[in-house]
PDB file of N, CA and C in Angstrom:
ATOM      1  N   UNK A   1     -44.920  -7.378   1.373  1.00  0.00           N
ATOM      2  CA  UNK A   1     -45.729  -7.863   2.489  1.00  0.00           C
ATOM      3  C   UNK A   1     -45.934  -6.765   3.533  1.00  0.00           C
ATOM      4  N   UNK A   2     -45.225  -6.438   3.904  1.00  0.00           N
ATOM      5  CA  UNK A   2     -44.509  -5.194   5.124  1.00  0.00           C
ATOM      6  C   UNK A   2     -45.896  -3.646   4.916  1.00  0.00           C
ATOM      7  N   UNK A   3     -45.835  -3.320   3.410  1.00  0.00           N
ATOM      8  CA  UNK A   3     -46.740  -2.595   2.754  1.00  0.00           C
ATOM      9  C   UNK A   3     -48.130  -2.280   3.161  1.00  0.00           C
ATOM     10  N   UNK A   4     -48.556  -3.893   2.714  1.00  0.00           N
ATOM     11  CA  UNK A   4     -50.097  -4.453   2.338  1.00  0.00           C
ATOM     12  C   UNK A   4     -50.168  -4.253   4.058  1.00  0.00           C
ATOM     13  N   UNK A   5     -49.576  -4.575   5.075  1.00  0.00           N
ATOM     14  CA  UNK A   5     -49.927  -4.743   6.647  1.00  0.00           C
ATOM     15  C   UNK A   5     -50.089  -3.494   7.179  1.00  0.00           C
ATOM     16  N   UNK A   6     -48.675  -2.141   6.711  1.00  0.00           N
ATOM     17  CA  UNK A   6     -48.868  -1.145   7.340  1.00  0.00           C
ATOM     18  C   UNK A   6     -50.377  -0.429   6.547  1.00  0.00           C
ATOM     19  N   UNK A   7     -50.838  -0.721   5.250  1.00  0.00           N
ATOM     20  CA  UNK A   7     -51.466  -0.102   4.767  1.00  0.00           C
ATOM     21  C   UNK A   7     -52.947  -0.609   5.419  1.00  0.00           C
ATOM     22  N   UNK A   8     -52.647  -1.718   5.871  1.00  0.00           N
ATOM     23  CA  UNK A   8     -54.282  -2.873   6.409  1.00  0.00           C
ATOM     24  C   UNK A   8     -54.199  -1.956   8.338  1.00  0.00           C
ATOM     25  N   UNK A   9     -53.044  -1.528   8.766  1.00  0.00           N
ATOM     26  CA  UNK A   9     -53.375  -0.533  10.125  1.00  0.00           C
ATOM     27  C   UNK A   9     -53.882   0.092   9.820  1.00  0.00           C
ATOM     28  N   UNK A  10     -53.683   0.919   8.725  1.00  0.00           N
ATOM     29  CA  UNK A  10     -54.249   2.461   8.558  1.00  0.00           C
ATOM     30  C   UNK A  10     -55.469   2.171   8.290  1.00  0.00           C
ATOM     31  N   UNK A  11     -55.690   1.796   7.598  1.00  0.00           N
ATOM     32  CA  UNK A  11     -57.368   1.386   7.120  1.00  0.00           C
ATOM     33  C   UNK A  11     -58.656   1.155   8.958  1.00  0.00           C
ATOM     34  N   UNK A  12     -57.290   0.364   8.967  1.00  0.00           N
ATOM     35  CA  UNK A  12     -58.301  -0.740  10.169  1.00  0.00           C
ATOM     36  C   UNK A  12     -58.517   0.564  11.695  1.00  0.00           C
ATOM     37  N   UNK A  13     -57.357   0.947  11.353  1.00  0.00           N
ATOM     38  CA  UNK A  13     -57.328   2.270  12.673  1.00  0.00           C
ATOM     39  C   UNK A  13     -58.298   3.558  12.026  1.00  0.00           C
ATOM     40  N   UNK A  14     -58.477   3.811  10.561  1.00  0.00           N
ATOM     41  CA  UNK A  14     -59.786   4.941  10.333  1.00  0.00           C
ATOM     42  C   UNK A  14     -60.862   4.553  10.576  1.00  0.00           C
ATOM     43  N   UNK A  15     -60.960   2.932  10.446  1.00  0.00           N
ATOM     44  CA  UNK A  15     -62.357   2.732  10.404  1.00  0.00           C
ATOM     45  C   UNK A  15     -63.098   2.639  12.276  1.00  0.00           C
ATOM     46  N   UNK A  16     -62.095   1.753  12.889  1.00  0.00           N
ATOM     47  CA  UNK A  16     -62.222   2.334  14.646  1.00  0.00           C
ATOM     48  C   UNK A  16     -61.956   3.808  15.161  1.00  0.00           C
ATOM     49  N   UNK A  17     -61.699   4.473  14.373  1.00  0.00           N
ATOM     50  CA  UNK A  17     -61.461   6.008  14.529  1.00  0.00           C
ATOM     51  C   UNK A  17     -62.994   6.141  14.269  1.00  0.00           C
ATOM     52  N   UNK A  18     -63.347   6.231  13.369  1.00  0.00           N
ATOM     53  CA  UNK A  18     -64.685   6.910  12.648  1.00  0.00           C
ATOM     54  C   UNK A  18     -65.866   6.503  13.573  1.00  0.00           C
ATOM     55  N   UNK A  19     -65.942   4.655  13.692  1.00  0.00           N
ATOM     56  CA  UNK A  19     -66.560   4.254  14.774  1.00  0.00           C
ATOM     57  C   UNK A  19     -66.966   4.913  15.696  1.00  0.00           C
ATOM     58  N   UNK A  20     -65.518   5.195  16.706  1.00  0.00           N
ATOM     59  CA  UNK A  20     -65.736   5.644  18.010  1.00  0.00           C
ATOM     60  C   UNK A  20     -66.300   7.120  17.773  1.00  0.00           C
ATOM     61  N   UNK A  21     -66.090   7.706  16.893  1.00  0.00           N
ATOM     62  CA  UNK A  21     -66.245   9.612  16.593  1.00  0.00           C
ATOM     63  C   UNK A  21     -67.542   9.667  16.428  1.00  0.00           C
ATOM     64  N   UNK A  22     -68.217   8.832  15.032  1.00  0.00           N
ATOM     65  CA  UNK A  22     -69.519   9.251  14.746  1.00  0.00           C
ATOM     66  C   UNK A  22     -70.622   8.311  15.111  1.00  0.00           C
ATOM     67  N   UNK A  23     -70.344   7.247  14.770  1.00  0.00           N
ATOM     68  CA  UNK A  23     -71.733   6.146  15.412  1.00  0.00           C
ATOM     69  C   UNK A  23     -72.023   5.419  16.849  1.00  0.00           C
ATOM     70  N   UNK A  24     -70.613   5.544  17.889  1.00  0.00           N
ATOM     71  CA  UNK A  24     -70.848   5.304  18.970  1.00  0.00           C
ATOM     72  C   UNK A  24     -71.148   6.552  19.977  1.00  0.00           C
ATOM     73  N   UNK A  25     -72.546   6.220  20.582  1.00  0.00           N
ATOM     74  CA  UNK A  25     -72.888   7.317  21.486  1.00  0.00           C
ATOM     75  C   UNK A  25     -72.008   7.323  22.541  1.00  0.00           C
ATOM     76  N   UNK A  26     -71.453   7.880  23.391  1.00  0.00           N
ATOM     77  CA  UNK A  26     -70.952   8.035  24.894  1.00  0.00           C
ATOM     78  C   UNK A  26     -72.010   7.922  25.972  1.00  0.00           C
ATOM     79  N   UNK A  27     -72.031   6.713  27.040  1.00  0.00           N
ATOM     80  CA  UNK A  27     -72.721   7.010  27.843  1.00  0.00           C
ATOM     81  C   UNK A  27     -72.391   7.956  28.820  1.00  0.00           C
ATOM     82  N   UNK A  28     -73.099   8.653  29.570  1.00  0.00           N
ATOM     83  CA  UNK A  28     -73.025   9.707  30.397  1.00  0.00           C
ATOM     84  C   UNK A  28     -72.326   9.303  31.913  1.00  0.00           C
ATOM     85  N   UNK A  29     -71.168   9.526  32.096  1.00  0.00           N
ATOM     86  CA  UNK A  29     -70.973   9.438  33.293  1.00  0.00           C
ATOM     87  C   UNK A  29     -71.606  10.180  34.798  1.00  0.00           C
ATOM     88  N   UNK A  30     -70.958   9.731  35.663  1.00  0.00           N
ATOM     89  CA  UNK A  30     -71.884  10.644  36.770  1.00  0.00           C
ATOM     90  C   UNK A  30     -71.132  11.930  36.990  1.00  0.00           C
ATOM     91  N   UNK A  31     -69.694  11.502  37.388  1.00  0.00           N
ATOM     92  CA  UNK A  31     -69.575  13.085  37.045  1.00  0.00           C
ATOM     93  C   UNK A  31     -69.779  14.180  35.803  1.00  0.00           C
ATOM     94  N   UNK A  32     -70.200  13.661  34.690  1.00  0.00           N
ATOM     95  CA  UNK A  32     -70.789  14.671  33.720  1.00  0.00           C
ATOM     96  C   UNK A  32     -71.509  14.769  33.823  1.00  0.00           C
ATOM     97  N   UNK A  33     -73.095  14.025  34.522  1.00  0.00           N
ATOM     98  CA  UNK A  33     -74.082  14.311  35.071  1.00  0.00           C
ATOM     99  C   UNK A  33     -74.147  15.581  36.236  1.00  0.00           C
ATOM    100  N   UNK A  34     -73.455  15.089  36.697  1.00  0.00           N
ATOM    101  CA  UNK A  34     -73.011  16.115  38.265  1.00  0.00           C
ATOM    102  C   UNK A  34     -72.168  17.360  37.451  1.00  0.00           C
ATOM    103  N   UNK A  35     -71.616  17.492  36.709  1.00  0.00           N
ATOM    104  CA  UNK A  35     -71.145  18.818  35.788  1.00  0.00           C
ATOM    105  C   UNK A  35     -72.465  19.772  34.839  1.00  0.00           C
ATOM    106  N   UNK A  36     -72.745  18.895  34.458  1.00  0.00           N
ATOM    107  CA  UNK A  36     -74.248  19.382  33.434  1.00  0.00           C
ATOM    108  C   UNK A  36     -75.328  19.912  34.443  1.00  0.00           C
ATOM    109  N   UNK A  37     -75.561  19.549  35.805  1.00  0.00           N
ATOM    110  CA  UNK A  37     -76.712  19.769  36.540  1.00  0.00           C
ATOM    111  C   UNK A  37     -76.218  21.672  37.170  1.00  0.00           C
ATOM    112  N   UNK A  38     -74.514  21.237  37.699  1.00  0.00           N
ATOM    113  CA  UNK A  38     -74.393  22.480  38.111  1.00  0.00           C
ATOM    114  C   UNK A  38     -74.495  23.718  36.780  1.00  0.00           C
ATOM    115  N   UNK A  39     -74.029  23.048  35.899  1.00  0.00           N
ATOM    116  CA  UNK A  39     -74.261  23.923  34.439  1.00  0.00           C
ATOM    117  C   UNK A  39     -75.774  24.624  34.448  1.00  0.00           C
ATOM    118  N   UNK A  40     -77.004  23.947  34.705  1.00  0.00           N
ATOM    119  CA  UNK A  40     -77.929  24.158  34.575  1.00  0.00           C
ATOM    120  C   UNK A  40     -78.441  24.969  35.839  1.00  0.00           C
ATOM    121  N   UNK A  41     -78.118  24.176  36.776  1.00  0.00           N
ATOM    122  CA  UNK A  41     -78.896  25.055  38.233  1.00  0.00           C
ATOM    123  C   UNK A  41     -77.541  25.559  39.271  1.00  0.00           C
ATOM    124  N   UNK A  42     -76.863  27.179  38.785  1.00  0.00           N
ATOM    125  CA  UNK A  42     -75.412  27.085  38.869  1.00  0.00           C
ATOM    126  C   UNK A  42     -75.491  27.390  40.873  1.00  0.00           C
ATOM    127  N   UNK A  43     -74.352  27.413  41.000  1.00  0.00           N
ATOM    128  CA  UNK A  43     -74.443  27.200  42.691  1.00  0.00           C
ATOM    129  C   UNK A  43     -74.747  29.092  43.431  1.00  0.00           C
ATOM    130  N   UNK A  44     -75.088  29.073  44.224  1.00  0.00           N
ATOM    131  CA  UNK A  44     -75.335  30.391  44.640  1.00  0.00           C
ATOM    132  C   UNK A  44     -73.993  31.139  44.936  1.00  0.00           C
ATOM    133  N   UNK A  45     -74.108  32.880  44.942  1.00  0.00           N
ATOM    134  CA  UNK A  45     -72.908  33.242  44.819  1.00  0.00           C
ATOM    135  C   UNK A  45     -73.699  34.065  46.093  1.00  0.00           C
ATOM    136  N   UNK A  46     -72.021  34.495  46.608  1.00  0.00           N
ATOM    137  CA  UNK A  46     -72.214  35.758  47.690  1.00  0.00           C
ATOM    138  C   UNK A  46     -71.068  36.539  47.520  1.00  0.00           C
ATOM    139  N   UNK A  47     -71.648  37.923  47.204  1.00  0.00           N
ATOM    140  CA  UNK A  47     -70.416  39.017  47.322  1.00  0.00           C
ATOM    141  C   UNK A  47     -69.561  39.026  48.512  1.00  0.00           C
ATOM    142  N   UNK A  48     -68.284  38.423  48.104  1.00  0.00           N
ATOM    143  CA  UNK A  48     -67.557  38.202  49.400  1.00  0.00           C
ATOM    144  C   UNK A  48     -66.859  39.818  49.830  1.00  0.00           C
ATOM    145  N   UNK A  49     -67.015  40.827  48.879  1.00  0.00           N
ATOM    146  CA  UNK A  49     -66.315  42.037  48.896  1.00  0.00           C
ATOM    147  C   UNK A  49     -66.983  42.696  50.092  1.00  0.00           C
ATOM    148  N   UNK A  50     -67.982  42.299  50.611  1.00  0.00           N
ATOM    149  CA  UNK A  50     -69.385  43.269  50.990  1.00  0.00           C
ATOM    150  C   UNK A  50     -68.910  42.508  53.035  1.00  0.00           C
ATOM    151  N   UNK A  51     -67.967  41.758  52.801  1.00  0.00           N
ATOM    152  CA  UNK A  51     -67.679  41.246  54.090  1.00  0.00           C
ATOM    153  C   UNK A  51     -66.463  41.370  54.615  1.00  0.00           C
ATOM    154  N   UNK A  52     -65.011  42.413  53.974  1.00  0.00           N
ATOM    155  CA  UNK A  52     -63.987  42.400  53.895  1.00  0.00           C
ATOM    156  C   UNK A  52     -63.719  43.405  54.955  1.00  0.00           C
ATOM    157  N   UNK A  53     -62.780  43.390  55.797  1.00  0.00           N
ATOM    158  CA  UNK A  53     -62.830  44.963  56.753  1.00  0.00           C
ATOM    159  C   UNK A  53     -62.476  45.950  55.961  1.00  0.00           C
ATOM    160  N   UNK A  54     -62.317  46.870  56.294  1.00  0.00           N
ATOM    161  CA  UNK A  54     -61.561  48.428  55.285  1.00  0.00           C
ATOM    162  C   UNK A  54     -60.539  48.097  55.723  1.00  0.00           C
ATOM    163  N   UNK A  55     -60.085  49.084  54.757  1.00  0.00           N
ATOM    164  CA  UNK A  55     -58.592  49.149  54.542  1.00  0.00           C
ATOM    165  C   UNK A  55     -57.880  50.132  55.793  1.00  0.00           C
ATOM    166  N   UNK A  56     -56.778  49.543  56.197  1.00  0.00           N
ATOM    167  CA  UNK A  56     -56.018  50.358  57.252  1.00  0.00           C
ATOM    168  C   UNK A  56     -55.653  51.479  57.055  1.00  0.00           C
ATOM    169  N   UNK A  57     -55.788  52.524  57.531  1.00  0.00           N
ATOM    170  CA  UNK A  57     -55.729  53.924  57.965  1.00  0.00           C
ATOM    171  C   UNK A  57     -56.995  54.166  57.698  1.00  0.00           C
ATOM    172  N   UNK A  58     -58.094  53.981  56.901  1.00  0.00           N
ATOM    173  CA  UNK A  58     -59.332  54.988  56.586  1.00  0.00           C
ATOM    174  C   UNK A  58     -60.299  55.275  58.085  1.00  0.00           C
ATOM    175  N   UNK A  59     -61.060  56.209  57.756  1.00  0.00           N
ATOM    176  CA  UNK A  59     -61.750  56.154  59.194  1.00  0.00           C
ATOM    177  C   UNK A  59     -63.321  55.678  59.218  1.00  0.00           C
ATOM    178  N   UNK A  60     -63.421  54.535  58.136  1.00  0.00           N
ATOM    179  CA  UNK A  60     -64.943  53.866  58.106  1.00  0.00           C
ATOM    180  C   UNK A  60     -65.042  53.232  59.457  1.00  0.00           C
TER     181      UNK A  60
END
């Protein structure tokens, strides 16, 4: 009996495995929306090096 049950999980857990993997789409959350957008239009950068004082002792 014990067998036929653990063998009826395994079955029953590949087939909700496979389910969820290949035929159910994921709907898009918002933060993956909000991840994918910065992906696409990425945020502006500024050379922060270009704003740093010199280094102590030099005579810039």
């Amino acid at each position: 009996m014990m067998p036929y049950m653990s063998g009826g999980l395994v079955i029953l857990n590949a087939i909700t495995l496979g389910y969820y993997l290949f035929i159910q789409q994921p709907s898009p959350t918002q933060s993956l929306q909000t991840a994918q957008e910065t992906l696409i239009h990425p945020l502006p950068f500024d050379n922060s090096a270009e704003h740093i004082p010199p280094l102590i002792g030099s005579e810039d």
